[in-house]
C-alpha atoms as a PDB file:
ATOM      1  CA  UNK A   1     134.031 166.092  13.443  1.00  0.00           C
ATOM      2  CA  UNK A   2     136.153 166.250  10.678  1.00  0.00           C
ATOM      3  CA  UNK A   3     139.948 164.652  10.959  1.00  0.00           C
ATOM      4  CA  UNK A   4     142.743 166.818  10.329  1.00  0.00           C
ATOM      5  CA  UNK A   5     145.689 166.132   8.725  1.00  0.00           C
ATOM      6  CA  UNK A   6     149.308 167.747   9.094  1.00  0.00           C
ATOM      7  CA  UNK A   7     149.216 169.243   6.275  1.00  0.00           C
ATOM      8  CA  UNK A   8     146.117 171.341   6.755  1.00  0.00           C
ATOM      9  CA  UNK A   9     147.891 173.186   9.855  1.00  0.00           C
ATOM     10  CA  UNK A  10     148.356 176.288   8.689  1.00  0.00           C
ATOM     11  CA  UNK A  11     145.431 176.287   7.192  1.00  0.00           C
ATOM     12  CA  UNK A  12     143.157 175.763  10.764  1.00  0.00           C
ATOM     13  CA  UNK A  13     145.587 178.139  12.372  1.00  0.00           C
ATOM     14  CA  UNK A  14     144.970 180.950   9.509  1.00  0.00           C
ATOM     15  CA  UNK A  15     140.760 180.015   9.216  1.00  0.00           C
ATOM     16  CA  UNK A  16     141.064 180.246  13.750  1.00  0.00           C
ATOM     17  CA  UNK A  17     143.173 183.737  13.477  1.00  0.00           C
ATOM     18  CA  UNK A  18     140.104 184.933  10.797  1.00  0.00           C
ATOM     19  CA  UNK A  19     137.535 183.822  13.452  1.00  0.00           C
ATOM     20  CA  UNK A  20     138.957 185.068  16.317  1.00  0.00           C
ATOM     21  CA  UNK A  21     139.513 188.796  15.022  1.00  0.00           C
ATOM     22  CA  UNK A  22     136.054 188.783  13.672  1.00  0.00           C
ATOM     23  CA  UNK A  23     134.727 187.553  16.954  1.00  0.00           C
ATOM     24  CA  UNK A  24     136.775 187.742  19.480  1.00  0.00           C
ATOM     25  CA  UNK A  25     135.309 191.106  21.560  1.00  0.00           C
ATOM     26  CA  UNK A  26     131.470 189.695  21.411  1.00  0.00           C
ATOM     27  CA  UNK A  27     132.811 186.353  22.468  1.00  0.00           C
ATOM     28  CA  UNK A  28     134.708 188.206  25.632  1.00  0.00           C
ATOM     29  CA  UNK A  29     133.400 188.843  28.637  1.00  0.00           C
ATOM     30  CA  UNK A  30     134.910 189.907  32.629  1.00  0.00           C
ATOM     31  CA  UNK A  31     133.950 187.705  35.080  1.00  0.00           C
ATOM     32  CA  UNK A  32     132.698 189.032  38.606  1.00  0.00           C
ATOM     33  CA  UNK A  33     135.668 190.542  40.717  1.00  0.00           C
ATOM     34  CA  UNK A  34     138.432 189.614  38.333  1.00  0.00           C
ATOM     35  CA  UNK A  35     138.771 193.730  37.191  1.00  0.00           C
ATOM     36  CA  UNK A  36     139.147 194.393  41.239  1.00  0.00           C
ATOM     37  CA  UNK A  37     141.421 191.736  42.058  1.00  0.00           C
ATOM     38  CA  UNK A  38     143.531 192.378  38.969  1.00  0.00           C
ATOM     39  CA  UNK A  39     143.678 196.096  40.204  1.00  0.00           C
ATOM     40  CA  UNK A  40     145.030 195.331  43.384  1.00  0.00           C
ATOM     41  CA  UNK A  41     147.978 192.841  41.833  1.00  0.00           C
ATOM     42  CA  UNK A  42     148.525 195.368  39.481  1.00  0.00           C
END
């Protein structure tokens, strides 16, 4: 892997916010019991 300097962070944290919108809801998922648990704290 590639090292990073400090002067590239805004440019990982804009290339990571690009990712993430593009991928973010195929890349989600609920795991088993959390929606009825939540429900019950909620």
């Amino acid at each position: 892997m590639e090292h990073y300097g400090p002067d590239q962070v805004e440019e990982l944290i804009q290339t990571y916010r690009e990712y993430s919108l593009v991928h973010h809801d195929q890349m989600t998922k609920i795991f088993s019991g959390v929606a009825k648990n939540h429900s019950s704290i909620a």
